[in-house]
C-alpha atoms as a PDB file:
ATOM      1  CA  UNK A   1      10.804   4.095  -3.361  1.00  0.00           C
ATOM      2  CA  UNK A   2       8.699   3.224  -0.361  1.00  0.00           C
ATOM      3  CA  UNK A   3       9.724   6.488   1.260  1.00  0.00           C
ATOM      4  CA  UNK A   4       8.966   9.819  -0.604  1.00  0.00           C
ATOM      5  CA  UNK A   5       9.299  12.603   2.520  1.00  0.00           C
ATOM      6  CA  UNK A   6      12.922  12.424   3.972  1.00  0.00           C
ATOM      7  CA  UNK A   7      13.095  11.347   7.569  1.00  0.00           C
ATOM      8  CA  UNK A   8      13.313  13.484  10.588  1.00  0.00           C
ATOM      9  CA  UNK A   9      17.162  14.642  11.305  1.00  0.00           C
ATOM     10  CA  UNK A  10      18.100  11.941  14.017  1.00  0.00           C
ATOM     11  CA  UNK A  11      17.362  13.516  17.469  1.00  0.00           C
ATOM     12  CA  UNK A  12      20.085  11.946  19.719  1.00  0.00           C
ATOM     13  CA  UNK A  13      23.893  10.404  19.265  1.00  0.00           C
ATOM     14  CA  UNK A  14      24.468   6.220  19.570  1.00  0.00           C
ATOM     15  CA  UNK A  15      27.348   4.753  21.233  1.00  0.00           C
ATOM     16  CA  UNK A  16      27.586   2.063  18.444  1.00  0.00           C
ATOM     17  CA  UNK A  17      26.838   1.914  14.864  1.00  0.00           C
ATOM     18  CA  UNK A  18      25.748  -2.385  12.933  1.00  0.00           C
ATOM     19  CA  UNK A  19      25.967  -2.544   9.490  1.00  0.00           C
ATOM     20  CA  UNK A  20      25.474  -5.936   7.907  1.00  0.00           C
ATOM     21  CA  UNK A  21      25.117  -6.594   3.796  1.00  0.00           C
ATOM     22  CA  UNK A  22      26.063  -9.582   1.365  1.00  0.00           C
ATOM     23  CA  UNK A  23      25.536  -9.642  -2.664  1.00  0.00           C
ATOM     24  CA  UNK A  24      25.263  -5.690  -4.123  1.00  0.00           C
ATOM     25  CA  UNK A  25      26.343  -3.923  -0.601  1.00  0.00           C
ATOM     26  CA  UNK A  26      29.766  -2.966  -1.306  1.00  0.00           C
ATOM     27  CA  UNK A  27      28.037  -0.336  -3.149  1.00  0.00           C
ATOM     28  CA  UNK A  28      26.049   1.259  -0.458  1.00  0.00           C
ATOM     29  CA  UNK A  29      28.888   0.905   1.794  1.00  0.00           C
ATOM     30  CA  UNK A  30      30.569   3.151  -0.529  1.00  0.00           C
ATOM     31  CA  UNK A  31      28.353   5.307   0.274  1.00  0.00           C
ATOM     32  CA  UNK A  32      27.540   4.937   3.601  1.00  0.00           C
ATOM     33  CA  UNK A  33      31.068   4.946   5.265  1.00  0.00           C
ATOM     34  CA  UNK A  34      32.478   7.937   3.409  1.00  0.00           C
ATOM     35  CA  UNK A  35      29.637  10.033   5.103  1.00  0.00           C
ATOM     36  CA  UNK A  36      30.642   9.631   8.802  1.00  0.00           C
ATOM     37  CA  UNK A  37      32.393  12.686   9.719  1.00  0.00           C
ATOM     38  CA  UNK A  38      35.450  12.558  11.955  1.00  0.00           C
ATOM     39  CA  UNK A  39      33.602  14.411  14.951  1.00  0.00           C
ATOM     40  CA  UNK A  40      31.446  11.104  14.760  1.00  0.00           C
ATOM     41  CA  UNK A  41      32.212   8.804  18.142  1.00  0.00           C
ATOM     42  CA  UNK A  42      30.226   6.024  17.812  1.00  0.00           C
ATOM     43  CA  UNK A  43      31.949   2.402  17.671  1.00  0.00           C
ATOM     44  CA  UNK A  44      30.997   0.931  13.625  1.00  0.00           C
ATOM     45  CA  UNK A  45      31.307  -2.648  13.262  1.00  0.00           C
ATOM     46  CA  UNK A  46      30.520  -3.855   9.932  1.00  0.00           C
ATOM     47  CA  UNK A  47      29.503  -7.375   8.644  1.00  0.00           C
ATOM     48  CA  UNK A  48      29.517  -8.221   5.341  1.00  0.00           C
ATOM     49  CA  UNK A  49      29.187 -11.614   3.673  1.00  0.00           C
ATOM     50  CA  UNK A  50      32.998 -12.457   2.108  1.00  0.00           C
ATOM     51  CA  UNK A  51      34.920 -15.137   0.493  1.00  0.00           C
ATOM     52  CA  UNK A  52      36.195 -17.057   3.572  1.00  0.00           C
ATOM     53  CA  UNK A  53      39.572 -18.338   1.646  1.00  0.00           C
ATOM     54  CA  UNK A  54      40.811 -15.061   0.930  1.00  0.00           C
ATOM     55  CA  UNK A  55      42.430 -12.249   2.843  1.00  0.00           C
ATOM     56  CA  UNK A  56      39.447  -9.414   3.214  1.00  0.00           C
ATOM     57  CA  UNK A  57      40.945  -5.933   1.251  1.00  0.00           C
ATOM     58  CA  UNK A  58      38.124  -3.961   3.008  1.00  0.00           C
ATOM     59  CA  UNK A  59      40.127  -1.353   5.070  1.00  0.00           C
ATOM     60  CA  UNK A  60      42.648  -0.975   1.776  1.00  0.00           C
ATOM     61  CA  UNK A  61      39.449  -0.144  -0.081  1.00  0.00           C
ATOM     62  CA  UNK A  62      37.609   2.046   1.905  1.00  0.00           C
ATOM     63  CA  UNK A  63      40.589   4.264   4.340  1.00  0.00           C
ATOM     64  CA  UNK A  64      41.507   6.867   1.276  1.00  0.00           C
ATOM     65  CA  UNK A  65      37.294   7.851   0.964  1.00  0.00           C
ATOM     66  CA  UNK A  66      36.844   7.720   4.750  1.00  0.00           C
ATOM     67  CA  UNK A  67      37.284  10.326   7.769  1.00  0.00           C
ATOM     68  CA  UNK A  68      37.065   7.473  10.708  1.00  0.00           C
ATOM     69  CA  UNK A  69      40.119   5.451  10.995  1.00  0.00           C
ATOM     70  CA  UNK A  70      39.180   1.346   9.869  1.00  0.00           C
ATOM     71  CA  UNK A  71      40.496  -1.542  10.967  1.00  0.00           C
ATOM     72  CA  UNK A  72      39.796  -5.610  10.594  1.00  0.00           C
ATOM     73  CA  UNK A  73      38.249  -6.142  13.887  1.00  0.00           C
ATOM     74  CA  UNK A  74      40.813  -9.025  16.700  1.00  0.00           C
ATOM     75  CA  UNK A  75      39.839 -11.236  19.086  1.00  0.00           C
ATOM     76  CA  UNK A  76      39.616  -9.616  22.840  1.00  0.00           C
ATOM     77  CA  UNK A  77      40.297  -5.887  21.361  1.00  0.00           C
ATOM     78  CA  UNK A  78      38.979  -3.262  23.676  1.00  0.00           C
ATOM     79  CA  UNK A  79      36.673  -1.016  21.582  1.00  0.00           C
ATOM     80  CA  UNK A  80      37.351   2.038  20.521  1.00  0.00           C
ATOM     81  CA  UNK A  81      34.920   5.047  19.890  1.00  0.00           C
ATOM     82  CA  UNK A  82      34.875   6.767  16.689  1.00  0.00           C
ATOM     83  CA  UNK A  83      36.689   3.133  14.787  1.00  0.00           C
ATOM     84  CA  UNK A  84      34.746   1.110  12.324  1.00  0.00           C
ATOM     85  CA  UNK A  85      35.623  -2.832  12.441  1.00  0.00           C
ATOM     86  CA  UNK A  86      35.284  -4.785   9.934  1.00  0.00           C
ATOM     87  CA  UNK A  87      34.632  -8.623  10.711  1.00  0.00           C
ATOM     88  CA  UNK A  88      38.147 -10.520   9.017  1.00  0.00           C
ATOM     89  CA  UNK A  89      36.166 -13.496   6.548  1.00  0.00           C
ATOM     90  CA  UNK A  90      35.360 -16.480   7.926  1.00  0.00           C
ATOM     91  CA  UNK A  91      35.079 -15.725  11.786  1.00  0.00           C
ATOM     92  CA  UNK A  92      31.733 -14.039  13.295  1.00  0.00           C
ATOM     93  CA  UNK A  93      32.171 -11.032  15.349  1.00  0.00           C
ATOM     94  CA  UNK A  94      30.773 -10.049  18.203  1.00  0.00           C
ATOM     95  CA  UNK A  95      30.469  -7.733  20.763  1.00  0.00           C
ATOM     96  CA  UNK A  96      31.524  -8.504  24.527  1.00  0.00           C
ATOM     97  CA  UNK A  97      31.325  -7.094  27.971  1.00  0.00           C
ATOM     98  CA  UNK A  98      33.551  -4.154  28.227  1.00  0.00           C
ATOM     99  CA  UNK A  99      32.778  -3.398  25.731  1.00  0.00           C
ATOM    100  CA  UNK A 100      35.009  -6.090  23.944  1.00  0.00           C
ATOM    101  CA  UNK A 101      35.539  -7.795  20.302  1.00  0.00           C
ATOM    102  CA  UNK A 102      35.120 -11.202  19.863  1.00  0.00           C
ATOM    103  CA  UNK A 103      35.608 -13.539  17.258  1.00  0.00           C
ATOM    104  CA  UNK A 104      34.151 -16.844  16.760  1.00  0.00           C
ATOM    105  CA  UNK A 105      34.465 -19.978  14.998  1.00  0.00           C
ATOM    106  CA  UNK A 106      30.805 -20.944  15.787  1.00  0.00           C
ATOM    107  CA  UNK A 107      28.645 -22.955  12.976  1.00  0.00           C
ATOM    108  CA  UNK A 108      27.175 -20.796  10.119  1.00  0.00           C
ATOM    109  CA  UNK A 109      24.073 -18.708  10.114  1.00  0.00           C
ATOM    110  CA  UNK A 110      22.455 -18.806   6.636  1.00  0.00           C
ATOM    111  CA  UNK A 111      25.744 -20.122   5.393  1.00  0.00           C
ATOM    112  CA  UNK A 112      27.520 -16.914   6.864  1.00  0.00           C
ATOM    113  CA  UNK A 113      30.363 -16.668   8.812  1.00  0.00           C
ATOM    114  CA  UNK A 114      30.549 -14.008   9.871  1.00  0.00           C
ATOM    115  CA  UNK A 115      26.552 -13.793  10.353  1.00  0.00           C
ATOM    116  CA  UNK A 116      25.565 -10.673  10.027  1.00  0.00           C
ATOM    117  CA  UNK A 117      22.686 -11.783  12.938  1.00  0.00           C
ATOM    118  CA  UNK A 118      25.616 -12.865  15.506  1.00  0.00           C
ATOM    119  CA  UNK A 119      26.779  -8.991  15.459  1.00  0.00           C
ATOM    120  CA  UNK A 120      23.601  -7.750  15.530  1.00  0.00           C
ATOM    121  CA  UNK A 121      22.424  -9.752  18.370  1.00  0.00           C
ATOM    122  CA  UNK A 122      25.045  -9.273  20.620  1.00  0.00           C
ATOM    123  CA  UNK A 123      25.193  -6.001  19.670  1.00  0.00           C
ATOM    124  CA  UNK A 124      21.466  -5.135  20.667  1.00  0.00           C
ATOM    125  CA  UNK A 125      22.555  -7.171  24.160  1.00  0.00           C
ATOM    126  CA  UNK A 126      25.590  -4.579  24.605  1.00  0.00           C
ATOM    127  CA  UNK A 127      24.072  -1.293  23.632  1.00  0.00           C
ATOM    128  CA  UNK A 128      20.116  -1.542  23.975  1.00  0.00           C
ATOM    129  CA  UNK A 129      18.796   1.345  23.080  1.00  0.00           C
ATOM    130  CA  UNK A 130      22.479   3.119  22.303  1.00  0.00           C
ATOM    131  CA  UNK A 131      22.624   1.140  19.012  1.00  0.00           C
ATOM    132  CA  UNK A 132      21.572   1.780  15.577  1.00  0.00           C
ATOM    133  CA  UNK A 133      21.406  -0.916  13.097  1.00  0.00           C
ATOM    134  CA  UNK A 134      21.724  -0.769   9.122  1.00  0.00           C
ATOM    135  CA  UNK A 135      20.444  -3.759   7.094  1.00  0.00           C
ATOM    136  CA  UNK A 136      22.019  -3.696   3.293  1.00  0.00           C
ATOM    137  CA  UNK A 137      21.436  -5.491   0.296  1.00  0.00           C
ATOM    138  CA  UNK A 138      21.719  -9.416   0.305  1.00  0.00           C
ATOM    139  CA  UNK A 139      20.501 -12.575  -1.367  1.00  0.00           C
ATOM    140  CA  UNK A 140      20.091 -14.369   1.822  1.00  0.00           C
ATOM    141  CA  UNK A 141      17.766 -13.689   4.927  1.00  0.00           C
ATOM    142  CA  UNK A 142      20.719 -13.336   7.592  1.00  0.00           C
ATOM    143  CA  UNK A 143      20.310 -10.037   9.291  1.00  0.00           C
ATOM    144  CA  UNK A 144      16.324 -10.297   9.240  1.00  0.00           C
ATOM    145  CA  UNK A 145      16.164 -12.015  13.197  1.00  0.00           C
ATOM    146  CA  UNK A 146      19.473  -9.740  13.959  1.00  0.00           C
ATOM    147  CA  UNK A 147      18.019  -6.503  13.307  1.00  0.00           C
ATOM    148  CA  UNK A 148      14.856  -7.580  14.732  1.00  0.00           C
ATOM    149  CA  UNK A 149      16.674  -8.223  17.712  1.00  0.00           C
ATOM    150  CA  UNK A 150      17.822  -4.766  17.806  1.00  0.00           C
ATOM    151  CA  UNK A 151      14.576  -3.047  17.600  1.00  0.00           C
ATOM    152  CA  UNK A 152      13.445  -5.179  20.646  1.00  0.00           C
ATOM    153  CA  UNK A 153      16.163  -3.802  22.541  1.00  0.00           C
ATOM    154  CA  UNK A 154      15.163  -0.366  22.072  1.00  0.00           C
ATOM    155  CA  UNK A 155      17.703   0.123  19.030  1.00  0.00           C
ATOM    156  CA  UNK A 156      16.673   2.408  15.845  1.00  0.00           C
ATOM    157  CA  UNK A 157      16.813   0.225  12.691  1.00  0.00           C
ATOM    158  CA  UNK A 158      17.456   0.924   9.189  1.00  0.00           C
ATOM    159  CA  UNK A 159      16.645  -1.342   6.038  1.00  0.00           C
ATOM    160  CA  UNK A 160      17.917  -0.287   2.613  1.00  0.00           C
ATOM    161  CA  UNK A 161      14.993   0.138   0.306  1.00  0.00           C
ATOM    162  CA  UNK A 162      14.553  -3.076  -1.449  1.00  0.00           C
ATOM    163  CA  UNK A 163      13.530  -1.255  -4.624  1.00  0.00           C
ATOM    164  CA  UNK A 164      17.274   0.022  -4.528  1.00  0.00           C
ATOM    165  CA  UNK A 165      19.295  -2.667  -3.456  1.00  0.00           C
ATOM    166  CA  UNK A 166      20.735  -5.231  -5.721  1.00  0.00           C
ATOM    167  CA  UNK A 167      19.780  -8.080  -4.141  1.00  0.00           C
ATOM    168  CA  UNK A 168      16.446  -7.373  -1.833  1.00  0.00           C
ATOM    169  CA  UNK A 169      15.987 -10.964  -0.705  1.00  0.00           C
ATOM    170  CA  UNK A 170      17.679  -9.676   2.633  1.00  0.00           C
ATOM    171  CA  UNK A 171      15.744  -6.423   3.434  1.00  0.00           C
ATOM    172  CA  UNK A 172      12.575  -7.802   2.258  1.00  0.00           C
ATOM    173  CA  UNK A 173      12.889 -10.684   4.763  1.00  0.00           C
ATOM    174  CA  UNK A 174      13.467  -7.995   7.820  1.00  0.00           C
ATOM    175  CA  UNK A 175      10.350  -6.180   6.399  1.00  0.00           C
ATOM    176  CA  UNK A 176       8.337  -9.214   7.213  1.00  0.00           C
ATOM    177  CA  UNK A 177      10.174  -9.872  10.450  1.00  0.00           C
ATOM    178  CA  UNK A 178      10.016  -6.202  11.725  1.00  0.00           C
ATOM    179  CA  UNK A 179       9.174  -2.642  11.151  1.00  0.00           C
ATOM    180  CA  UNK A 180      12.278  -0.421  11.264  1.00  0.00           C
ATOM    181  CA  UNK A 181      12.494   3.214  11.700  1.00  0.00           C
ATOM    182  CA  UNK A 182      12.976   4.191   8.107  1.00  0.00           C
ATOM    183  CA  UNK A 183      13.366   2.248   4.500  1.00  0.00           C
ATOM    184  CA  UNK A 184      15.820   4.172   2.436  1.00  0.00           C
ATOM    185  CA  UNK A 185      17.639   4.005  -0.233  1.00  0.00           C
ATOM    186  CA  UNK A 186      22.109   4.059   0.385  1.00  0.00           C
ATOM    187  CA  UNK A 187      21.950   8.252  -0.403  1.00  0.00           C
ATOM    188  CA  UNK A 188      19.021   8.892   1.961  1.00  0.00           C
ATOM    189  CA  UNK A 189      20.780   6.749   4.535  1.00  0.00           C
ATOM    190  CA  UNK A 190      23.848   8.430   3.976  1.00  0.00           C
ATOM    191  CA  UNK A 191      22.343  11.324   4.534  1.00  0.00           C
ATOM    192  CA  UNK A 192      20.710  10.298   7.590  1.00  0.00           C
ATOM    193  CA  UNK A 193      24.452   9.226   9.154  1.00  0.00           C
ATOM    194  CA  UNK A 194      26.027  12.534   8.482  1.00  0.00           C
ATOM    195  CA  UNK A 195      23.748  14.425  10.077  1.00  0.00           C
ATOM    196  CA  UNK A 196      23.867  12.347  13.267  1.00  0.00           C
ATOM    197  CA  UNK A 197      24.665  14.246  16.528  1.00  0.00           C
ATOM    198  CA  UNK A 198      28.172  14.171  18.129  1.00  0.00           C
ATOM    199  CA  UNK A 199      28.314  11.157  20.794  1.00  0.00           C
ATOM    200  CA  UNK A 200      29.236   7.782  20.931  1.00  0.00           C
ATOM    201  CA  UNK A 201      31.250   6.363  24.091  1.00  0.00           C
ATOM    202  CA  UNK A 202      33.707   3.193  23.398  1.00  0.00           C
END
């Protein structure tokens, strides 16, 4: 792994929480989501690359392992603190004044919708330095610009370790686009989430 020592415990709480993954990251979402802890307030929105003619089964999966209450993210939806949205196949989602969900029909990015770089973007627009990003496994290189994006806002970033994810076309093309705050592996990230600080504002 390209990171032996674990990372520092993370020193302050974000208002929102981007988490974008394709091929292999339903796996380290496993893993990831069931680690928030109910005290946890920050707004989750999650992006991951689906079949766009099919109804997503996301929440049904992941409610029974989770503490945060999960729902498929609607158009114009205030947002909530301590949620985690899910973007519904075939629409991007983004993040509007208010702060707001939107949904778009907008092209493809990479041949995404939803793009896991439209969340991130808007996301780093809406929460600057607030927001904490989490690149997963993927076969394509949407998420690379997003979570570059995010850094330049002031954001902390997260890649999953290449060497452990499924498919590392996806973090390996933010690791030539960026330098995030840590490389790790889904455990170590896990980790990393559960012993974030109580915060988070909607």
């Amino acid at each position: 792994m390209r990171l032996a020592a674990a990372p520092p415990a993370p020193a302050k709480p974000f208002d929102a929480i981007v988490i974008g993954g394709s091929a292999g990251s339903i796996e380290a979402l496993a893993v990831l989501l069931p680690a928030l802890p109910a005290r946890q307030r920050a707004s989750v929105f999650v992006v991951l690359h689906l079949p766009r003619d099919r109804p997503s089964l996301l929440c049904d999966i992941f409610q029974p392992r989770c503490a945060l209450p999960l729902r498929e993210a609607q158009d114009k939806e205030p947002v909530e603190a301590g949620t985690v949205y899910f973007a519904p196949p075939d629409y991007h989602l983004l993040v509007d004044a208010g702060p707001s969900l939107a949904l778009s029909v907008d092209d493809p990015v990479h041949f995404s919708r939803p793009s896991i770089d439209v969340l991130f973007e808007s996301a780093a627009d809406a929460y600057a330095g607030r927001l904490l990003a989490i690149l997963l496994s993927g076969a394509n290189h949407d998420g690379a610009r997003g979570i570059a994006a995010v850094q330049a806002a002031g954001g902390t970033t997260i890649v999953q370790d290449p060497e452990s994810a499924p498919m590392s076309s996806m973090p390996e093309a933010a690791l030539q686009l960026c330098t995030p705050a840590h490389v790790l592996p889904p455990q170590r990230i896990a980790d990393w989430l559960a012993a974030l600080p109580q915060g988070g504002r909607a």
